[in-house]
C-alpha atoms as a PDB file:
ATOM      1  CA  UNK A   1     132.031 -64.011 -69.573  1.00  0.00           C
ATOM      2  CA  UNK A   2     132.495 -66.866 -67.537  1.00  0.00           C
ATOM      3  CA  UNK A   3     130.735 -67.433 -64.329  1.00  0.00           C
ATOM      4  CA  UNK A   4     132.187 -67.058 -61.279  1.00  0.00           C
ATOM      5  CA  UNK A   5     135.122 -69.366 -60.357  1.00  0.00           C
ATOM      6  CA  UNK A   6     134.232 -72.487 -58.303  1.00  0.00           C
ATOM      7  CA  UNK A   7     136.625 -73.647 -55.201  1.00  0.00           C
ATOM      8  CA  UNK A   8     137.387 -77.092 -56.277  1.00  0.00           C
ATOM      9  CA  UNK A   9     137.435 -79.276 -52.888  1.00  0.00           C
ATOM     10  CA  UNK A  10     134.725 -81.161 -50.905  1.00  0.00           C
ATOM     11  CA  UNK A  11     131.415 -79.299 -50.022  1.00  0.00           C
ATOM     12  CA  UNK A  12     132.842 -75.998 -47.210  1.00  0.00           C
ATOM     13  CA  UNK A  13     131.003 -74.827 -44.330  1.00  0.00           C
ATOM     14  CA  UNK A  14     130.895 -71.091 -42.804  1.00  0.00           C
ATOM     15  CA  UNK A  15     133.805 -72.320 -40.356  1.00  0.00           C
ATOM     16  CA  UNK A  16     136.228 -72.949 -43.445  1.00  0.00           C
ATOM     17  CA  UNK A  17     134.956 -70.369 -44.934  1.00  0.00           C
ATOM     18  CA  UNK A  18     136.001 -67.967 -41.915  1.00  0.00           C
ATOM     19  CA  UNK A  19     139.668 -69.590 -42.351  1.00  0.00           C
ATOM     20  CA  UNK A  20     140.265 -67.976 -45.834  1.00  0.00           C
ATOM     21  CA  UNK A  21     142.293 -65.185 -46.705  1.00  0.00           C
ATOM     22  CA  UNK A  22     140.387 -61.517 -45.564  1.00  0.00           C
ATOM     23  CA  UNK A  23     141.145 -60.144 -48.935  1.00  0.00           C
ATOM     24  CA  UNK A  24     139.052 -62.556 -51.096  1.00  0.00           C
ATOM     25  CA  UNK A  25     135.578 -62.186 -51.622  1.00  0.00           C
ATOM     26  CA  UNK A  26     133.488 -65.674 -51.812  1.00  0.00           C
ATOM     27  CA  UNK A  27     130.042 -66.916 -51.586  1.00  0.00           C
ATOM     28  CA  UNK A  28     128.828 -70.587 -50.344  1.00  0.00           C
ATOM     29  CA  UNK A  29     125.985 -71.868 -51.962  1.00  0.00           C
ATOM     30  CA  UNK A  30     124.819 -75.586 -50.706  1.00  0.00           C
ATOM     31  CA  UNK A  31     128.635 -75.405 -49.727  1.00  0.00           C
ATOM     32  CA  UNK A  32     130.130 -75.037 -52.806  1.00  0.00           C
ATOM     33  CA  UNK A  33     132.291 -71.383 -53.160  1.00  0.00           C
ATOM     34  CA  UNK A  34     132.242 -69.186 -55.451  1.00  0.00           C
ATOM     35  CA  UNK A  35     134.742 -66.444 -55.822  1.00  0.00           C
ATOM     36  CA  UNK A  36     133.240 -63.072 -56.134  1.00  0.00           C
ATOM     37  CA  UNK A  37     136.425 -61.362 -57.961  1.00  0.00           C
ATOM     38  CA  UNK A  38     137.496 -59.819 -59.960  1.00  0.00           C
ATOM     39  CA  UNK A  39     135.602 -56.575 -58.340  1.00  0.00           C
ATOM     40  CA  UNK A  40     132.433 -54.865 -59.959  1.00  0.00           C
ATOM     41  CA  UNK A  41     132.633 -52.777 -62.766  1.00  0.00           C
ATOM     42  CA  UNK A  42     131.888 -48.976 -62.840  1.00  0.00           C
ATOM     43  CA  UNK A  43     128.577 -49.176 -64.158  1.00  0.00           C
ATOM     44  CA  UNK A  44     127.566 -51.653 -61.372  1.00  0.00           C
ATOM     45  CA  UNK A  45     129.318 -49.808 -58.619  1.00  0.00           C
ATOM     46  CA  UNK A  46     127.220 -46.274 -60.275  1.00  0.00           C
ATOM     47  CA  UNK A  47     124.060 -48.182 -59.790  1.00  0.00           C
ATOM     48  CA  UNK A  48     124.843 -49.879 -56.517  1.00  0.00           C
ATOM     49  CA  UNK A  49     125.334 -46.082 -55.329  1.00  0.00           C
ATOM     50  CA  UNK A  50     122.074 -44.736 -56.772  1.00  0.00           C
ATOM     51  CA  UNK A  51     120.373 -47.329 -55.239  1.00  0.00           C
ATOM     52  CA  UNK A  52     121.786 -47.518 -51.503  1.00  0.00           C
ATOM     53  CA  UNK A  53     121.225 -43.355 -51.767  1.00  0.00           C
ATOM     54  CA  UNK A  54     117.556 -43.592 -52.529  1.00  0.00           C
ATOM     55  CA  UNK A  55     117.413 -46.600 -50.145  1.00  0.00           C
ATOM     56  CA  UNK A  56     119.566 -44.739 -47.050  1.00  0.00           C
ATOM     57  CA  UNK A  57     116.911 -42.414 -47.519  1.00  0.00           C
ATOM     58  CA  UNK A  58     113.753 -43.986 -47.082  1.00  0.00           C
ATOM     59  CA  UNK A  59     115.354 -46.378 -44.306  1.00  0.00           C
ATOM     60  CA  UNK A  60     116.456 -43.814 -42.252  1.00  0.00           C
ATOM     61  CA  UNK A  61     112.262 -42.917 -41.515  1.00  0.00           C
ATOM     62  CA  UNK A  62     111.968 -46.889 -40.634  1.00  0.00           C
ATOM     63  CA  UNK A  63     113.318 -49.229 -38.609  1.00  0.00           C
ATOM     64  CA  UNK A  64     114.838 -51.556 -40.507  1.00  0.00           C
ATOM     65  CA  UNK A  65     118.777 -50.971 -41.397  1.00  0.00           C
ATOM     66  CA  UNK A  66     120.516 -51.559 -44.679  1.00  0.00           C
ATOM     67  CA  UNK A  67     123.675 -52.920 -45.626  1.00  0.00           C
ATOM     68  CA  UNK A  68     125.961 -53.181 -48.638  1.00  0.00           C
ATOM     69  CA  UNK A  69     128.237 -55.754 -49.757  1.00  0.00           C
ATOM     70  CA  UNK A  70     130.758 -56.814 -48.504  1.00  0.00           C
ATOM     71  CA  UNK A  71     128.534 -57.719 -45.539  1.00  0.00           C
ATOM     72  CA  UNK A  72     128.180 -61.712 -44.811  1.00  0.00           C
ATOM     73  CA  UNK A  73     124.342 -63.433 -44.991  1.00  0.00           C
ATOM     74  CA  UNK A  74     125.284 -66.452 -43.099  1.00  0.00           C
ATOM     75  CA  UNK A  75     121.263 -68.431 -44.075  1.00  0.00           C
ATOM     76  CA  UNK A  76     123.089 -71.652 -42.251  1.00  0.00           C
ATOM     77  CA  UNK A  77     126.164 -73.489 -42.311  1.00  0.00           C
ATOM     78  CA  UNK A  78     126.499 -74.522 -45.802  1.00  0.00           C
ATOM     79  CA  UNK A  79     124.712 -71.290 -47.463  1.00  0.00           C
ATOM     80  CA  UNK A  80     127.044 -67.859 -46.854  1.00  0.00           C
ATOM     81  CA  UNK A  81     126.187 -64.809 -49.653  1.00  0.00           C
ATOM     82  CA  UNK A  82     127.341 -61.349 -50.017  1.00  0.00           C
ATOM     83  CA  UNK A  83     124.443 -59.723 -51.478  1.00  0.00           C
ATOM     84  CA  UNK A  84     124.638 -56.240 -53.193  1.00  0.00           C
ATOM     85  CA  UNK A  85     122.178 -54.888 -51.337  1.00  0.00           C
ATOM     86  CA  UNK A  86     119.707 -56.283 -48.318  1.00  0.00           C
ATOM     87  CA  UNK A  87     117.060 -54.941 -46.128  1.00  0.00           C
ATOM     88  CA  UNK A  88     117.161 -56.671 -42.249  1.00  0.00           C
ATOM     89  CA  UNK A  89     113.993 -55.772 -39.970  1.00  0.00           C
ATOM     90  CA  UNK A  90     114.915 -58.170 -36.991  1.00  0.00           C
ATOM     91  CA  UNK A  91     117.711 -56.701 -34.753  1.00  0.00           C
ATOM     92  CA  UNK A  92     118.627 -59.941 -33.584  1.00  0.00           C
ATOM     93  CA  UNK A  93     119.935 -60.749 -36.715  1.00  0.00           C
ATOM     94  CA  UNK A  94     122.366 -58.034 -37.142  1.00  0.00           C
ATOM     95  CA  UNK A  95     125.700 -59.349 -35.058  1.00  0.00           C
ATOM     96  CA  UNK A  96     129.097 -57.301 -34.975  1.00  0.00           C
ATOM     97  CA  UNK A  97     130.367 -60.099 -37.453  1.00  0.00           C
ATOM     98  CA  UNK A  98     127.436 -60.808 -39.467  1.00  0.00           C
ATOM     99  CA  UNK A  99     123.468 -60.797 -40.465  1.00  0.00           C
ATOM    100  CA  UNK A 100     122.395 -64.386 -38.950  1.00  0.00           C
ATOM    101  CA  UNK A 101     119.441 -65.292 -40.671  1.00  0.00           C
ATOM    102  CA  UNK A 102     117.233 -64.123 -43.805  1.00  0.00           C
ATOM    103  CA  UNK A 103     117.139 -60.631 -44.839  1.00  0.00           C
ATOM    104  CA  UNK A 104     113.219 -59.064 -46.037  1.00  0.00           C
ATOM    105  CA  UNK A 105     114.585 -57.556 -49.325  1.00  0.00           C
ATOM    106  CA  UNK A 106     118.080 -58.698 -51.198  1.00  0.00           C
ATOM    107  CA  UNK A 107     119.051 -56.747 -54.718  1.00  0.00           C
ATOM    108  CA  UNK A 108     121.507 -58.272 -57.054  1.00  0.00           C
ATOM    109  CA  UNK A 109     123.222 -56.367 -59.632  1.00  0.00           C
ATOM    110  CA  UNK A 110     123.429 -59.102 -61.933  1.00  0.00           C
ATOM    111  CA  UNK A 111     126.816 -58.463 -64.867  1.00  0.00           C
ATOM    112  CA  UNK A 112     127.282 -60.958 -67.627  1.00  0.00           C
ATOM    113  CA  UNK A 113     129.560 -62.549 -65.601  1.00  0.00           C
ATOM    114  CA  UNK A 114     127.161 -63.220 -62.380  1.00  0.00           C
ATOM    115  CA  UNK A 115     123.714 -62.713 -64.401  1.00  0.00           C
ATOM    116  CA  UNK A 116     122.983 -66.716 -64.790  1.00  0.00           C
ATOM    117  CA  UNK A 117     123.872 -67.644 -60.542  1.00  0.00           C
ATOM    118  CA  UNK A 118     121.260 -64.430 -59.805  1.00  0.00           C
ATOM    119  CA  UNK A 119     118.727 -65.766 -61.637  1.00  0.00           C
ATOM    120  CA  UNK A 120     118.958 -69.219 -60.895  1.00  0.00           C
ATOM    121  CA  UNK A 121     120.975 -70.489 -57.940  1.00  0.00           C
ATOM    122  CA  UNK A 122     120.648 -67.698 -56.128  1.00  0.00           C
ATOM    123  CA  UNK A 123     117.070 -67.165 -56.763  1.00  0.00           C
ATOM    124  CA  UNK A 124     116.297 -70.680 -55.721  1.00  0.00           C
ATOM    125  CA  UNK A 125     118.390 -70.316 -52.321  1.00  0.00           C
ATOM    126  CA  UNK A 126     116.789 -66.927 -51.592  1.00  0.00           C
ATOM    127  CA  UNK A 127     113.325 -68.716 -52.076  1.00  0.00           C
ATOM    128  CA  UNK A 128     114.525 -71.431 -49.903  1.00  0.00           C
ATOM    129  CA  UNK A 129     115.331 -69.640 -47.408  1.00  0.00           C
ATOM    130  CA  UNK A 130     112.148 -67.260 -47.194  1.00  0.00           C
ATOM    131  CA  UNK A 131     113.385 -63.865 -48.602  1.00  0.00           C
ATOM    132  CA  UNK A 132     110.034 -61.473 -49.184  1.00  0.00           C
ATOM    133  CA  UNK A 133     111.419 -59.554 -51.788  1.00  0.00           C
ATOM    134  CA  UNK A 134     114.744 -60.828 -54.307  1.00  0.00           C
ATOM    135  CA  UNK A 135     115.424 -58.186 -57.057  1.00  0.00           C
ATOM    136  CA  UNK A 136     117.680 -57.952 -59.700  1.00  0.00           C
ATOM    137  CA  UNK A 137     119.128 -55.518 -61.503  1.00  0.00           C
ATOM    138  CA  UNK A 138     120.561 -55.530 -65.317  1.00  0.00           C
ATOM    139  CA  UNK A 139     122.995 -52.698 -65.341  1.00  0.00           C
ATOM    140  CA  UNK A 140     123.355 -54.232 -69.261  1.00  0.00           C
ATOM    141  CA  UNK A 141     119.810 -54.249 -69.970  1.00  0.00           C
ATOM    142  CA  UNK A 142     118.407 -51.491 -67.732  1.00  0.00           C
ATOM    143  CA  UNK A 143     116.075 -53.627 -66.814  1.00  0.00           C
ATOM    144  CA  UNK A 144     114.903 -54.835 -63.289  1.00  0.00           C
ATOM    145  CA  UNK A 145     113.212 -58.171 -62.425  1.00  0.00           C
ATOM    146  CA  UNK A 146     111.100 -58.707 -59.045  1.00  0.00           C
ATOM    147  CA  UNK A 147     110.613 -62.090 -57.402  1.00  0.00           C
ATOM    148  CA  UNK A 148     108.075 -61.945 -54.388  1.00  0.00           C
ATOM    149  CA  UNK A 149     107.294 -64.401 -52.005  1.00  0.00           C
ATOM    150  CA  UNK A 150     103.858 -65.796 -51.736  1.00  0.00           C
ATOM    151  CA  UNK A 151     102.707 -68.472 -49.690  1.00  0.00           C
ATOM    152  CA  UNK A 152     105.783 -70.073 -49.419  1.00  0.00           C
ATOM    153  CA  UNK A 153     106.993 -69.552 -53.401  1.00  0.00           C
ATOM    154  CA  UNK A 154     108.432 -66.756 -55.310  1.00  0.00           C
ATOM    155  CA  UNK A 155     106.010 -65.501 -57.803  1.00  0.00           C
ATOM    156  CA  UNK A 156     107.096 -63.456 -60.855  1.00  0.00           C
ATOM    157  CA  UNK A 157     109.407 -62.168 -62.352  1.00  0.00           C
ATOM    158  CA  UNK A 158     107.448 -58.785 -62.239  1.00  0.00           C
ATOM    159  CA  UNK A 159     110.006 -57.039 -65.404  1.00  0.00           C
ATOM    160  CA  UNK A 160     110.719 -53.262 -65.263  1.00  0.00           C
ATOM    161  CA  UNK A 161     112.238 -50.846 -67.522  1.00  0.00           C
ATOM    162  CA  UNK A 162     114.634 -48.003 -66.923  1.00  0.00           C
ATOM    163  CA  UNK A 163     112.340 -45.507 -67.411  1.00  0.00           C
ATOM    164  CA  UNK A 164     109.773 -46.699 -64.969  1.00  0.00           C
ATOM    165  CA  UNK A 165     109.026 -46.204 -61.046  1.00  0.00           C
ATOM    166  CA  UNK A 166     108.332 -49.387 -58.737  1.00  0.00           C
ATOM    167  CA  UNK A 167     107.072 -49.561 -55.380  1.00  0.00           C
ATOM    168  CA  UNK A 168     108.353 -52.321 -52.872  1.00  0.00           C
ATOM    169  CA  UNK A 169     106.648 -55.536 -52.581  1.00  0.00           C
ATOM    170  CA  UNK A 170     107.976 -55.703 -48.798  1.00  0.00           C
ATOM    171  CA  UNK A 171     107.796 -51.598 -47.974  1.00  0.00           C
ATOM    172  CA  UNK A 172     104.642 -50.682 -50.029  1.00  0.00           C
ATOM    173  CA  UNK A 173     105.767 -46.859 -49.227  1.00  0.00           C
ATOM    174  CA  UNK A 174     108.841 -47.220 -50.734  1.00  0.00           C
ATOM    175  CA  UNK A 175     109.280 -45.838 -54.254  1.00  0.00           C
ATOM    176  CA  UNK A 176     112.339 -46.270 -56.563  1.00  0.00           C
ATOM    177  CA  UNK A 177     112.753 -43.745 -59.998  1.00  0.00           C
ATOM    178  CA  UNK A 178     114.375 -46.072 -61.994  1.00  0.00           C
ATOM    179  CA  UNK A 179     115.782 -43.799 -63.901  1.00  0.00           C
ATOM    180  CA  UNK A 180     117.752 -42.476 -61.515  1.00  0.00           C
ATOM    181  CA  UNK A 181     119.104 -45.759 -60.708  1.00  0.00           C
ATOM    182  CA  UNK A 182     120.152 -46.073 -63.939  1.00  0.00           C
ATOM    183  CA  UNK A 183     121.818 -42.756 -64.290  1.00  0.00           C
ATOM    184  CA  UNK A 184     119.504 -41.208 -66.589  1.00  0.00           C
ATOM    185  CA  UNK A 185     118.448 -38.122 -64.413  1.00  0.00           C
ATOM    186  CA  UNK A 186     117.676 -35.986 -67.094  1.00  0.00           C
ATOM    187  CA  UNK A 187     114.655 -38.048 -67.186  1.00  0.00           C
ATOM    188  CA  UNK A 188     111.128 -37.171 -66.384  1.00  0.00           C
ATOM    189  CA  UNK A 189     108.879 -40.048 -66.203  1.00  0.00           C
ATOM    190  CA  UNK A 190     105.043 -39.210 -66.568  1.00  0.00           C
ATOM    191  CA  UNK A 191     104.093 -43.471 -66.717  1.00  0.00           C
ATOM    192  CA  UNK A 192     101.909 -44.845 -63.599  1.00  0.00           C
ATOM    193  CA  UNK A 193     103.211 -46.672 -61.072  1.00  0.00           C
ATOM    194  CA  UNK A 194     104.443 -49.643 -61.206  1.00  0.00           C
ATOM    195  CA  UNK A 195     105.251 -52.450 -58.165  1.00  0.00           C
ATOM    196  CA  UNK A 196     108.176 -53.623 -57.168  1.00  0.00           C
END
């Protein structure tokens, strides 16, 4: 599959962007957008659920709040995303409109059609930018690949399996079955921990 379609016109800003039709979905990246349609598939929207349960959850014993796309990351002018999932532990970022600023954790579920701008232009903006924790998700593979941020870099990928547990990079106490994440309740993991 192709990757998301490209608005061809000069380099946009979050004021065009806020100009555009409510019903599309689109991303700026270095100010060029990037439609985010057609919508997710099943199996993404299944794991997007199991994850924001396990992570409503945890966050609800914390003070950080969690969102799910569509919610607007305006990082500046230039740089808008709609991230799956994202963790925000500043209040002041959190507006009626929009986060303002960098979120502490961001998950991707990447599908064929998205996988190559998660790993690479995304990852580099979200490393710009300062994110602690960037995951992503393979619904295809049922795998999971961890990018934290160290001294200024993202180091990894840490790589996962399905039938593995992780614990946050950003929220040590937080620990993810990813089994369950993955739909595969049935089962019953006896590995060691792993981070994430």
């Amino acid at each position: 599959m192709p990757l998301p379609e490209r608005k061809k016109e000069k380099k946009v800003t979050y004021q065009d962007y806020l100009t555009w039709p409510d019903g599309e979905r689109w991303e700026i990246i270095n100010g060029e957008a990037w439609a985010m349609t057609p919508a997710p598939t099943i199996g993404h929207q299944r794991i997007l659920r199991n994850t924001a349960r396990t992570l409503t959850i945890f966050f609800k014993e914390h003070p950080c709040e969690l969102f799910l796309a569509p919610t607007d990351v305006v990082l500046d002018t230039i740089n808008i995303v709609q991230p799956d999932l994202l963790v925000v532990c500043d209040p002041a970022k959190v507006t009626e409109a929009n986060i303002q600023g960098t979120p502490d954790l961001i998950i991707e579920i990447a599908s064929p059609s998205t996988k190559l701008m998660d790993k690479r232009d995304k990852k580099a903006l979200y490393e710009k930018f300062g994110v602690k924790e960037y995951v992503i998700i393979y619904s295809d593979d049922t795998l999971v690949e961890r990018f934290r941020m160290e001294g200024g870099k993202f180091e990894g990928p840490d790589v996962f399996n399905w039938d593995e547990r992780w614990i946050s990079f950003a929220f040590p106490d937080l620990e993810i079955l990813l089994w369950e994440i993955f739909g595969k309740d049935s089962f019953h993991a006896s590995g060691t921990d792993k981070n994430l």
